[in-house]
Structure formats: C-alpha cells, structure tokens
N, C-alpha and C. Protein backbone atom coordinates (compact mmCIF):
# COMPACT_ATOMS: atom_id res chain seq x y z
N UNK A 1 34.18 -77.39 -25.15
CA UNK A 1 34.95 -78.27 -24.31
C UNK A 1 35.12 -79.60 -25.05
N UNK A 2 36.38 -80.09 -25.05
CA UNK A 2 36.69 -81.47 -25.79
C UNK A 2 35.81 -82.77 -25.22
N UNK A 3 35.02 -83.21 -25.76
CA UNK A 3 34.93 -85.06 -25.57
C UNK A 3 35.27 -85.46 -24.21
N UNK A 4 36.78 -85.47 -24.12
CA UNK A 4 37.17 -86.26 -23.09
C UNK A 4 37.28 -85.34 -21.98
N UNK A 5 37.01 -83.78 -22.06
CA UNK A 5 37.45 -83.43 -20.57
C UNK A 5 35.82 -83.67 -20.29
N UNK A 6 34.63 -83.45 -20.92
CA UNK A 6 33.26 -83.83 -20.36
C UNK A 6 33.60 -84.95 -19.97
N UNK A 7 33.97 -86.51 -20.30
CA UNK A 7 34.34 -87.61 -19.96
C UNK A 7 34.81 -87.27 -18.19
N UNK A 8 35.69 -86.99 -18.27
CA UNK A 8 36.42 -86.31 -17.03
C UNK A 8 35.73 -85.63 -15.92
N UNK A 9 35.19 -84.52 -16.56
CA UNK A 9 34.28 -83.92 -15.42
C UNK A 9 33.18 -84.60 -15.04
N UNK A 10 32.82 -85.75 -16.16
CA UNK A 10 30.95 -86.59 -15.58
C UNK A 10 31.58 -87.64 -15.19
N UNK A 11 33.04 -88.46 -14.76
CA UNK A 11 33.71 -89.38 -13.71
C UNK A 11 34.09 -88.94 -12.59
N UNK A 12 34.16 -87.47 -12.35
CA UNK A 12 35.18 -87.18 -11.32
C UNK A 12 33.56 -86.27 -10.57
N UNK A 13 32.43 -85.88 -10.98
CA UNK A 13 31.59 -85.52 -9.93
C UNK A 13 30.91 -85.61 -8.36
N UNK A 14 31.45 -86.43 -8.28
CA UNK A 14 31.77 -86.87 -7.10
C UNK A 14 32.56 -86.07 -5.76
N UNK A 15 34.02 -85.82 -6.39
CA UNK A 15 34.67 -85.20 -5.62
C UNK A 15 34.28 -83.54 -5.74
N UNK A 16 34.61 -82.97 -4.23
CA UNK A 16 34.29 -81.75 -3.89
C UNK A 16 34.89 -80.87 -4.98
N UNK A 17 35.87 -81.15 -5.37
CA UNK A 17 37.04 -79.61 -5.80
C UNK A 17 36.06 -79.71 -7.15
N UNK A 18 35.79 -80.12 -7.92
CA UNK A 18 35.12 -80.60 -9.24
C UNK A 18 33.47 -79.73 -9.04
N UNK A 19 33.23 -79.69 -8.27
CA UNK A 19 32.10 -78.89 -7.85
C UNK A 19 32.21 -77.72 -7.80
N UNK A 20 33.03 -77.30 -6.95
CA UNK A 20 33.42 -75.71 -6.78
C UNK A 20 33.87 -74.90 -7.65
N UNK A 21 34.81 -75.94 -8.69
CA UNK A 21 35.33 -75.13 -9.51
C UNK A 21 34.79 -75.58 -11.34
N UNK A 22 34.24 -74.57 -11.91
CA UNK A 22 34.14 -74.88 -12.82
C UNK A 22 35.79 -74.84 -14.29
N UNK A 23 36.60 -74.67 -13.65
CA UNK A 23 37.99 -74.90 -14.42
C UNK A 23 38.03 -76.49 -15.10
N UNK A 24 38.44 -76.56 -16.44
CA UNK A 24 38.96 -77.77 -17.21
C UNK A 24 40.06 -78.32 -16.13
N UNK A 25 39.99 -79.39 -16.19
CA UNK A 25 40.82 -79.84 -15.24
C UNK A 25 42.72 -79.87 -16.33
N UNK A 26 43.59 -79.45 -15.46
CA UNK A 26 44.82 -78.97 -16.08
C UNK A 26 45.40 -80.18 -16.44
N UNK A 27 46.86 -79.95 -17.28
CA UNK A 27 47.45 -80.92 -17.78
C UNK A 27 48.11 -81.64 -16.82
N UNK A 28 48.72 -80.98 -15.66
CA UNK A 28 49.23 -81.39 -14.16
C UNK A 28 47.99 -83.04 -13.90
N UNK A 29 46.81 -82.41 -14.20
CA UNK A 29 45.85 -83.62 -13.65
C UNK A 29 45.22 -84.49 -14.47
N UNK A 30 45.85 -84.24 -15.71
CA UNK A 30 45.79 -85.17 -16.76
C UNK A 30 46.91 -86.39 -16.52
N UNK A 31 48.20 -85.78 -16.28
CA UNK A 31 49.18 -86.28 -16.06
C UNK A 31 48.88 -87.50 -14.87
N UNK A 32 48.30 -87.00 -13.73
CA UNK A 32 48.14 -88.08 -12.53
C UNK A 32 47.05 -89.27 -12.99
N UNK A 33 46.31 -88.67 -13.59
CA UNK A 33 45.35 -89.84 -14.25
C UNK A 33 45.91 -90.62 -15.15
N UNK A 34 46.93 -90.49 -16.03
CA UNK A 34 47.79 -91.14 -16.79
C UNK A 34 48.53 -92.03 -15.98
N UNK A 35 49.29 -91.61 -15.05
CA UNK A 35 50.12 -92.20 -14.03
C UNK A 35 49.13 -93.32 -13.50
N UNK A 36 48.07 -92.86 -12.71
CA UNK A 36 47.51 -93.99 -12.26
C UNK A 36 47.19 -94.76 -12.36
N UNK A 37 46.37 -94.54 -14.11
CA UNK A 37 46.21 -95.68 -15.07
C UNK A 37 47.42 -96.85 -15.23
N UNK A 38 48.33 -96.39 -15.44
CA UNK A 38 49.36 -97.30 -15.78
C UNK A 38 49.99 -97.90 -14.46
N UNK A 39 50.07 -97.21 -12.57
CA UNK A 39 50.00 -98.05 -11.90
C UNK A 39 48.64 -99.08 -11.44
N UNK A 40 47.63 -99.42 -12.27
CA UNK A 40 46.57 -100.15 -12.35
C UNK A 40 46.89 -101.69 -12.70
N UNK A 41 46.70 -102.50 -11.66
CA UNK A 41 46.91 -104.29 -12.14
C UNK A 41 46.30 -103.91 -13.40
N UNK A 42 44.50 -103.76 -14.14
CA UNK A 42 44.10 -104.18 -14.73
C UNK A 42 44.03 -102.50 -15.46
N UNK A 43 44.76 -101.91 -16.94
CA UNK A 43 44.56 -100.95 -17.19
C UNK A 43 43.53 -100.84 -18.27
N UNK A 44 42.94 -99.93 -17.90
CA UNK A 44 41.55 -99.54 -19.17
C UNK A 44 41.94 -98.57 -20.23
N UNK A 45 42.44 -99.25 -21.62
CA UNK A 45 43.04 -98.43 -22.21
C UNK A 45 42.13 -97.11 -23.21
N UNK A 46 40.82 -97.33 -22.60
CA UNK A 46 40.55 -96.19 -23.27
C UNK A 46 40.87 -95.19 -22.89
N UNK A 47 40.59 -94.87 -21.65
CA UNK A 47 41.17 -93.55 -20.42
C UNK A 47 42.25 -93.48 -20.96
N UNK A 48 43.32 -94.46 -20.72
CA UNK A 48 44.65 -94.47 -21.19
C UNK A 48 44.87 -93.29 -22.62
N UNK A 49 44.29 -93.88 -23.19
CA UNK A 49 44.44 -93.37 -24.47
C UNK A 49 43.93 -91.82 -24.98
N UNK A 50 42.86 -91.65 -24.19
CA UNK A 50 42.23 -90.34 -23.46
C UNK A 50 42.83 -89.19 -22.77
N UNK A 51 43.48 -89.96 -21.96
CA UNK A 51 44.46 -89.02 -21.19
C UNK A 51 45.55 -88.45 -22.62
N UNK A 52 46.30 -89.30 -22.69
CA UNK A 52 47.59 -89.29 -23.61
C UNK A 52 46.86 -88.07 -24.68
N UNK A 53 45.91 -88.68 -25.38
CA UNK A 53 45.58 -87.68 -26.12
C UNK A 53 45.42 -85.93 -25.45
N UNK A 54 44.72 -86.12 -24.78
CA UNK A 54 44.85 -84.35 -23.69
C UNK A 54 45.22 -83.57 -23.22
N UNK A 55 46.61 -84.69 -22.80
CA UNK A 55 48.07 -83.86 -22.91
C UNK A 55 48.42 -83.63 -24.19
N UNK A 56 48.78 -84.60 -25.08
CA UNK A 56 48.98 -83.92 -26.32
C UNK A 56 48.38 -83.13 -27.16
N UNK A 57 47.35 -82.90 -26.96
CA UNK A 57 46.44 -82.25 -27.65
C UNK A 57 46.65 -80.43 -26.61
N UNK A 58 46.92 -80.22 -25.68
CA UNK A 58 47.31 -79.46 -24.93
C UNK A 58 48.52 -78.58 -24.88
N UNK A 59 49.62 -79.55 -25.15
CA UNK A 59 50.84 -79.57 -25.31
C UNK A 59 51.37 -78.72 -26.25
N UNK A 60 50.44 -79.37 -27.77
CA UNK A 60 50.29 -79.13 -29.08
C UNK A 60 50.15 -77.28 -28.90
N UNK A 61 48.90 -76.94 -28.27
CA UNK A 61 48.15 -75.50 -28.70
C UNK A 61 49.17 -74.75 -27.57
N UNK A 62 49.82 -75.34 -26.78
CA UNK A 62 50.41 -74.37 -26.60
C UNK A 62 51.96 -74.03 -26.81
N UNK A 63 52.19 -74.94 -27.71
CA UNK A 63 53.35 -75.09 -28.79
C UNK A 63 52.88 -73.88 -29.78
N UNK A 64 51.76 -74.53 -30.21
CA UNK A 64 51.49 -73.61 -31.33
C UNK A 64 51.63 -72.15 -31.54
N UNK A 65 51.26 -71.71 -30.08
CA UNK A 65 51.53 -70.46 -29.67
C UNK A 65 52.74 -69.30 -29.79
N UNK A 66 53.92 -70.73 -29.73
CA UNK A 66 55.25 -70.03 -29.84
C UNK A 66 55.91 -70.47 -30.80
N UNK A 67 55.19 -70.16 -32.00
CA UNK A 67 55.84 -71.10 -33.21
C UNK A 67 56.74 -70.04 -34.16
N UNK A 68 56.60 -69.02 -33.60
CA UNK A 68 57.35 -67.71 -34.40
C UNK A 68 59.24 -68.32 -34.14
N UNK A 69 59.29 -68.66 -33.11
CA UNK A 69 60.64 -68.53 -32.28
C UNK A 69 61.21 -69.87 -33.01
N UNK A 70 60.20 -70.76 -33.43
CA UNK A 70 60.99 -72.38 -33.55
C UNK A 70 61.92 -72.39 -34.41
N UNK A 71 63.22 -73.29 -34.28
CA UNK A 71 63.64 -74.03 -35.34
C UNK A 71 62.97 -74.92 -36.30
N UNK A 72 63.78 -75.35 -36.85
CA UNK A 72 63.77 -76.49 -38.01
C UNK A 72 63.54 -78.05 -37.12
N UNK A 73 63.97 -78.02 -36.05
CA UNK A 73 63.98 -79.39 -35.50
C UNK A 73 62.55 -79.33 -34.65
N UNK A 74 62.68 -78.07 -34.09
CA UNK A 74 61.03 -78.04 -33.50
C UNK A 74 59.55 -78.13 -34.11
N UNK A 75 59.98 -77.63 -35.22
CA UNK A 75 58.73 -77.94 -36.16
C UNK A 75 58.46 -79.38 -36.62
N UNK A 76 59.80 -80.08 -36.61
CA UNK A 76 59.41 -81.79 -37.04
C UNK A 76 59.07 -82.02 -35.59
N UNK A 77 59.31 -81.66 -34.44
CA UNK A 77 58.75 -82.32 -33.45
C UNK A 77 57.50 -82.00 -32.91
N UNK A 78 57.12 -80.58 -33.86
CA UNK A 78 55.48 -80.24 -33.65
C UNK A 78 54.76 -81.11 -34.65
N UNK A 79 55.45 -81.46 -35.90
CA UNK A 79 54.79 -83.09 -37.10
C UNK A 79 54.84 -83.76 -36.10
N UNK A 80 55.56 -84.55 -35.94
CA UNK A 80 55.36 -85.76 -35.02
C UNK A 80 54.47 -85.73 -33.96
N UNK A 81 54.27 -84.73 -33.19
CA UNK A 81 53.58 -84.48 -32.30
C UNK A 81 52.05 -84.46 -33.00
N UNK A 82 51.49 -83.79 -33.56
CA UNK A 82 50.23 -84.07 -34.99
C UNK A 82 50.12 -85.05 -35.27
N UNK A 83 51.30 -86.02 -35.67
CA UNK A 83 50.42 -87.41 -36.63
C UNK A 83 50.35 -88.27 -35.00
N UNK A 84 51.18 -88.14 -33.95
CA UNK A 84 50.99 -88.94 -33.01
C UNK A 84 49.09 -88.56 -32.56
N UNK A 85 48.73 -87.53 -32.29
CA UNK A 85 47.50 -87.14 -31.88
C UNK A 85 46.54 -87.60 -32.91
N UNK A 86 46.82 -87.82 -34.40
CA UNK A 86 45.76 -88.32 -35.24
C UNK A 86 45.60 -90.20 -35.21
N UNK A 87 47.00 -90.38 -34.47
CA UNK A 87 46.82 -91.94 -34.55
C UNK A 87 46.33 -92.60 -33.26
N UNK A 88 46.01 -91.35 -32.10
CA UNK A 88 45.52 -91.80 -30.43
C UNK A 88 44.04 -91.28 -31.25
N UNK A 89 43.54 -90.76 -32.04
CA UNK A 89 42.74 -90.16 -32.00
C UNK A 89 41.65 -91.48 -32.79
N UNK A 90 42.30 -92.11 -33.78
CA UNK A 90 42.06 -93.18 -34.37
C UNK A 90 41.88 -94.09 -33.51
N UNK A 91 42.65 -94.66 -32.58
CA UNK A 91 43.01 -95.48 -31.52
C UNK A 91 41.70 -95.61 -30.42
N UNK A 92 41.28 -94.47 -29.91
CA UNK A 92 40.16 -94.34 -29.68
C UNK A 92 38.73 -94.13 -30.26
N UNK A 93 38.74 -94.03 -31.58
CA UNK A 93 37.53 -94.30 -31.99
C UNK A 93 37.61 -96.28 -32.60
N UNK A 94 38.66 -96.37 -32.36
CA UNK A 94 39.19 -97.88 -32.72
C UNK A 94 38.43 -98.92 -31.37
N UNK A 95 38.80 -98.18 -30.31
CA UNK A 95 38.78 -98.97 -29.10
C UNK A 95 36.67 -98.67 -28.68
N UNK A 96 36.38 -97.90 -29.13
CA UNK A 96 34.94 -97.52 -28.88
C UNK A 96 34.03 -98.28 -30.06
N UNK A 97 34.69 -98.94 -30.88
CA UNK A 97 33.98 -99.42 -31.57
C UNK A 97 34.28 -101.06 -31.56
N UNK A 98 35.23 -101.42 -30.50
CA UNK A 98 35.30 -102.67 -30.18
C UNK A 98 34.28 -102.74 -29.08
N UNK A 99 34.06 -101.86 -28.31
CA UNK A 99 33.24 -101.99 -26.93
C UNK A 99 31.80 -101.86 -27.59
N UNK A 100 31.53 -101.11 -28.43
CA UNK A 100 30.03 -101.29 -29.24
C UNK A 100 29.76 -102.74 -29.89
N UNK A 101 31.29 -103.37 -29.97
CA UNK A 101 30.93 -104.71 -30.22
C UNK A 101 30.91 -105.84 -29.33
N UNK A 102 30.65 -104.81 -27.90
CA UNK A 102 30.96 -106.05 -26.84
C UNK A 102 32.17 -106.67 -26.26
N UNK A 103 33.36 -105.84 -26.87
CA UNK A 103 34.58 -106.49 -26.41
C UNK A 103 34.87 -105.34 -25.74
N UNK A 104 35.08 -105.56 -24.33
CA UNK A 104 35.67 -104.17 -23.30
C UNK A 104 36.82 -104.17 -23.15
N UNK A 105 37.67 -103.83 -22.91
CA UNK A 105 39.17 -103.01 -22.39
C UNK A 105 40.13 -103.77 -23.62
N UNK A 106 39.65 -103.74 -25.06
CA UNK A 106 40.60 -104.32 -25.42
C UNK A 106 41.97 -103.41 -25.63
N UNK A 107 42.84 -104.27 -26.01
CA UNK A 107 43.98 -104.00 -25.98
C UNK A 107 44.16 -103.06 -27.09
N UNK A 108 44.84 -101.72 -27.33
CA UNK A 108 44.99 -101.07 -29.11
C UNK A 108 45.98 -101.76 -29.76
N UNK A 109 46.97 -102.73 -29.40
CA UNK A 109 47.75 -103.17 -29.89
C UNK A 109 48.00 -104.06 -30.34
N UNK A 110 46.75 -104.92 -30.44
CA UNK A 110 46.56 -106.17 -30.75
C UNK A 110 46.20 -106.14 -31.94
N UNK A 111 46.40 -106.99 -33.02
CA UNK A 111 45.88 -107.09 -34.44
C UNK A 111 44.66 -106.56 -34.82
N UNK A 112 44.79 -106.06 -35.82
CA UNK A 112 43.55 -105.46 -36.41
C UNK A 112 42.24 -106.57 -36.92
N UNK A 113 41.15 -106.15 -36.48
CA UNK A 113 40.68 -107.43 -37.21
C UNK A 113 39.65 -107.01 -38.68
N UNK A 114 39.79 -105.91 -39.05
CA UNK A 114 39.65 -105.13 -40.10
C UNK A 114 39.93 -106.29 -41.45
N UNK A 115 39.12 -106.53 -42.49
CA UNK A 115 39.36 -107.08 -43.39
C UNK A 115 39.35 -106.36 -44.75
C-alpha cells in the first residue's frame, strides 16, 4: 500500500465506512479530498500535494494498462503525466523537509532556499 493511502486510512479512522471496509480508498475519494482541500480558507499543501499525486499516480497504472491501443499523442501525455508525478513527488519530500525544519504548511511555490 502507498505512503499516502496509509496517511489516509490513519486520518480518516474515525469514520465508520473506513472500519468496515478494508478497500484503498478510490480515486472518486481522492478527488473529494482534493476538492475540499482547495475549498479550505487555510490550505495544507501537503495533503494537497498528496492527493494530486494519487490520482495521478492511479490514473497513470491504469493508463498503463491500455497502452497497446495508444497513439503518438497519448504516449506524450502518458510523459507528461510521469515527469508531472516525479515533480509532486519531489514537492513532497520538499514540503516534509521544511516541516522537519519547523516551518509548517509552507507554500511549494515559493523560492527555493536550497544553496
């Protein structure tokens, strides 16, 4: 099981359905957690970034699946789809290592402070 759906299942224990069912929670409910995040006054972009990744990372394998059938244009949009997941993937080990430094919800888009 990925990182973030444990993330997922040890936030959401609480609620009943999460109990009963031992199922990964689907991309449908990746999606609402994305949504909600972003209707949030104050958004926590790691989740953010968490989510995004899970769909894409989701998206991806089951692209992959039907890769016999693709074009030429679908395959650059299965690249793009890859380097986007290696740069959320960065993004979040980016953002976990600002919070190990004490800075919480920072922003990923803010200057690097990398020297």
């Amino acid at each position: 099981m990925p990182r973030y759906q444990q993330l997922v299942n040890e936030s959401n224990n609480n609620s009943p359905q999460q109990q009963h069912s031992e199922q990964p929670p689907s991309v449908g409910y990746h999606l609402y957690l994305y949504r909600e995040q972003l209707a949030r006054r104050k958004v926590e972009y790691i989740r953010l970034s968490k989510a995004k990744y899970f769909i894409t990372e989701t998206l991806l394998a089951k692209t992959w699946r039907n890769l016999k059938g693709c074009s030429a244009d679908d395959l650059k949009t299965v690249n793009n789809q890859i380097v986007f997941k290696h740069k959320l993937r960065h993004q979040i080990h980016r953002l976990r290592k600002l919070q190990n430094l004490g800075i919480r919800n920072a922003n990923p888009h803010m200057e690097s402070t990398e020297l």
